[in-house]
C-alpha atoms as a PDB file:
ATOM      1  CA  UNK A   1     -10.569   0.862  11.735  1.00  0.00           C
ATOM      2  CA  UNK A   2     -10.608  -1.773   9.086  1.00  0.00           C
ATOM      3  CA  UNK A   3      -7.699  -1.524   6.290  1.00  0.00           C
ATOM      4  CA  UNK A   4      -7.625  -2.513   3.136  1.00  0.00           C
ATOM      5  CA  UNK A   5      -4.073  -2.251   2.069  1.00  0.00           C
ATOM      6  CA  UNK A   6      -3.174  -3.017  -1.862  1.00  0.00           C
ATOM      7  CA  UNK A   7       0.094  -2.540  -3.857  1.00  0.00           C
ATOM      8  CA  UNK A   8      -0.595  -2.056  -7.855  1.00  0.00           C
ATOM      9  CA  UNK A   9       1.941  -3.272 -10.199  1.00  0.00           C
ATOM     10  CA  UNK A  10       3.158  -6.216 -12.324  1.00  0.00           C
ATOM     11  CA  UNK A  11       5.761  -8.167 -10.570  1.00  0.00           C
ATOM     12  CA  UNK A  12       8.769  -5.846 -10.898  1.00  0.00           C
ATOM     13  CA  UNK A  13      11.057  -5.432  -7.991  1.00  0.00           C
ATOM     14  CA  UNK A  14       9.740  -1.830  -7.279  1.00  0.00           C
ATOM     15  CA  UNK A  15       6.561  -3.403  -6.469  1.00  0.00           C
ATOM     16  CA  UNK A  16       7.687  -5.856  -4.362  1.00  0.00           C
ATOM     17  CA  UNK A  17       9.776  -3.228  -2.112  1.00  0.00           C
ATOM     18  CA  UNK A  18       6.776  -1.509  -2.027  1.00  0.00           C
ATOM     19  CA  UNK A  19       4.904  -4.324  -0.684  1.00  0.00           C
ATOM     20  CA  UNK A  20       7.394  -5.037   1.723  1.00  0.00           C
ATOM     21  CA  UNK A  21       7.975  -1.224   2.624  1.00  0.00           C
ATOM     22  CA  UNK A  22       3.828  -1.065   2.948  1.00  0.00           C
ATOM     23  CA  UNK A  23       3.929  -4.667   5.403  1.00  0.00           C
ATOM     24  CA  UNK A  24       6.985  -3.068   7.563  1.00  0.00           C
ATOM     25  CA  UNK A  25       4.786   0.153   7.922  1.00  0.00           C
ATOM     26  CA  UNK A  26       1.914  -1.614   9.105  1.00  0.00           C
ATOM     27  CA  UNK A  27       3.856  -3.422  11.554  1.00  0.00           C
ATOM     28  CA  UNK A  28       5.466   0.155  12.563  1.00  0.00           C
ATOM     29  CA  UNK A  29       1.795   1.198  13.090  1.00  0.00           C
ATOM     30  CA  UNK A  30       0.351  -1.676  15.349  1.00  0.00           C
ATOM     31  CA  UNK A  31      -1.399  -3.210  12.522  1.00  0.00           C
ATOM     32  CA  UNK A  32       0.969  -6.375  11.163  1.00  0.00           C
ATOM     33  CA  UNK A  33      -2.570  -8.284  11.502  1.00  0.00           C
ATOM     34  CA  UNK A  34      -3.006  -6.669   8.459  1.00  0.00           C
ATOM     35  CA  UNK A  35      -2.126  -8.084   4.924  1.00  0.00           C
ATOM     36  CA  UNK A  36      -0.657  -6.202   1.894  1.00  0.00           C
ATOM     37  CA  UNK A  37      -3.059  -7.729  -0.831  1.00  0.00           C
ATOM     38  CA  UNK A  38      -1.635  -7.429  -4.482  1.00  0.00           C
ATOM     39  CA  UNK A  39      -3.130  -6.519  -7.695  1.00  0.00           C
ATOM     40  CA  UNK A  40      -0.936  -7.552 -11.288  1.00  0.00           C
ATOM     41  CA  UNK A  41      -3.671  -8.423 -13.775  1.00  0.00           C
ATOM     42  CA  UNK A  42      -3.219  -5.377 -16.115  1.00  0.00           C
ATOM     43  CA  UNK A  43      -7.163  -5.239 -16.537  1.00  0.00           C
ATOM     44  CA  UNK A  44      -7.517  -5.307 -13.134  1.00  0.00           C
ATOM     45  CA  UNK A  45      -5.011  -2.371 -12.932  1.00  0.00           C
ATOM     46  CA  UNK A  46      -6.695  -0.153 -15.727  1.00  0.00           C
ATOM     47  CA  UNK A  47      -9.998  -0.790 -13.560  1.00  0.00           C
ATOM     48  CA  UNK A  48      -8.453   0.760 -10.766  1.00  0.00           C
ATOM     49  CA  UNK A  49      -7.720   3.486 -12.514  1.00  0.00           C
ATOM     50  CA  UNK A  50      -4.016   4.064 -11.722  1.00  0.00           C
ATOM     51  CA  UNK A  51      -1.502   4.799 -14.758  1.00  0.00           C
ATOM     52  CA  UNK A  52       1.760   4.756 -12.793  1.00  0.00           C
ATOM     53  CA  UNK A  53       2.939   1.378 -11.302  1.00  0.00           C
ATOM     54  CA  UNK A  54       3.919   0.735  -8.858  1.00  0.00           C
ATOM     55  CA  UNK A  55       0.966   2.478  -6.874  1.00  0.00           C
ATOM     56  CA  UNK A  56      -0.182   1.856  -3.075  1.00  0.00           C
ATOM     57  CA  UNK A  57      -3.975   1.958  -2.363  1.00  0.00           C
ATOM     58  CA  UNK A  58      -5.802   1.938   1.551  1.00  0.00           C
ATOM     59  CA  UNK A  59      -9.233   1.700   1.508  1.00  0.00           C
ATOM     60  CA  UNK A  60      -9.876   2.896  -1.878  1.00  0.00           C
ATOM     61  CA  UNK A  61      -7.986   5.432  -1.411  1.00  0.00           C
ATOM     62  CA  UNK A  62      -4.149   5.982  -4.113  1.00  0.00           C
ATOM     63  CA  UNK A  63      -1.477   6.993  -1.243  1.00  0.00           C
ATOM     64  CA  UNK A  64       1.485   6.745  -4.282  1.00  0.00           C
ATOM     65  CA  UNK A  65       1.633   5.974  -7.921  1.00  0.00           C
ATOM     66  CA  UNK A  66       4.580   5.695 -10.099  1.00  0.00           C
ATOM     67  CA  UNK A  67       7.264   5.714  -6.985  1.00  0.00           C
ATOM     68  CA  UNK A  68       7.635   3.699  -3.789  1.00  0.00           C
ATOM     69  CA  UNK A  69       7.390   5.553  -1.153  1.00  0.00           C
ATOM     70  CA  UNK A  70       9.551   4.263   2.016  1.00  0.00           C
ATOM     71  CA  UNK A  71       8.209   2.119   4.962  1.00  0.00           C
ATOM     72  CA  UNK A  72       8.470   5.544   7.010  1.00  0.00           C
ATOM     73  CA  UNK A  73       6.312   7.276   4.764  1.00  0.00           C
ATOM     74  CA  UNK A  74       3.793   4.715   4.436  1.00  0.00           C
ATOM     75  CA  UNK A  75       3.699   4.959   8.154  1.00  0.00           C
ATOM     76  CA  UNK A  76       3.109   8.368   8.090  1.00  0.00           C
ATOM     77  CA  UNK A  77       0.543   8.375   5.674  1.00  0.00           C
ATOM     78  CA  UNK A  78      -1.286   5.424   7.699  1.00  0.00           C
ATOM     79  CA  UNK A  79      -0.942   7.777  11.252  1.00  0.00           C
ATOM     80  CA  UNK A  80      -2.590  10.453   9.532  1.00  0.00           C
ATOM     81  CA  UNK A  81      -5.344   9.015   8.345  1.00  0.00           C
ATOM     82  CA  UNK A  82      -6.147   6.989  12.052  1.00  0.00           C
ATOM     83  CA  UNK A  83      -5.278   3.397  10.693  1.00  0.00           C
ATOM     84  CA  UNK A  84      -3.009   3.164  13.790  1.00  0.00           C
ATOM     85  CA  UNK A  85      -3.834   0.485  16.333  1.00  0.00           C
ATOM     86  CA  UNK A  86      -5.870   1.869  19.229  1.00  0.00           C
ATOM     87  CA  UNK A  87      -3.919   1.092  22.753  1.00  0.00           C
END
């Protein structure tokens, strides 16, 4: 499956754990192949449509807004929708 992993948000520490949380998580999953792009540019965030940084978005798809959700969770959330690595 491919991934498109993105954290929302403008810089502020909460993003960045989430970032890192959302990188562990990936690694947790069999995927660290995977990067955790980011998105700042305020425009760019109001075109995504989220209103509550920071936010976490696979494949189109808002997992979180407004909190950061722990590497565990993000794991979780990855599992259940089949983004784990096949093996």
């Amino acid at each position: 499956m491919s991934l498109q992993v993105t954290v929302v948000g403008v810089g502020c520490d909460r993003c960045h754990k989430l970032a890192e949380n959302a990188q562990q998580a990936l690694a947790e999953v069999g995927r660290p192949d995977v990067s955790v792009n980011r998105v700042a540019d305020l425009e760019a965030v109001a075109d995504l449509g989220v209103l509550l940084t920071p936010a976490l978005i696979v494949n189109d798809l808002v997992l979180s807004s407004g909190r950061v959700l722990s590497a565990q969770k993000v794991a979780g959330q990855l599992r259940r929708m089949g983004a784990a690595a096949e093996g």
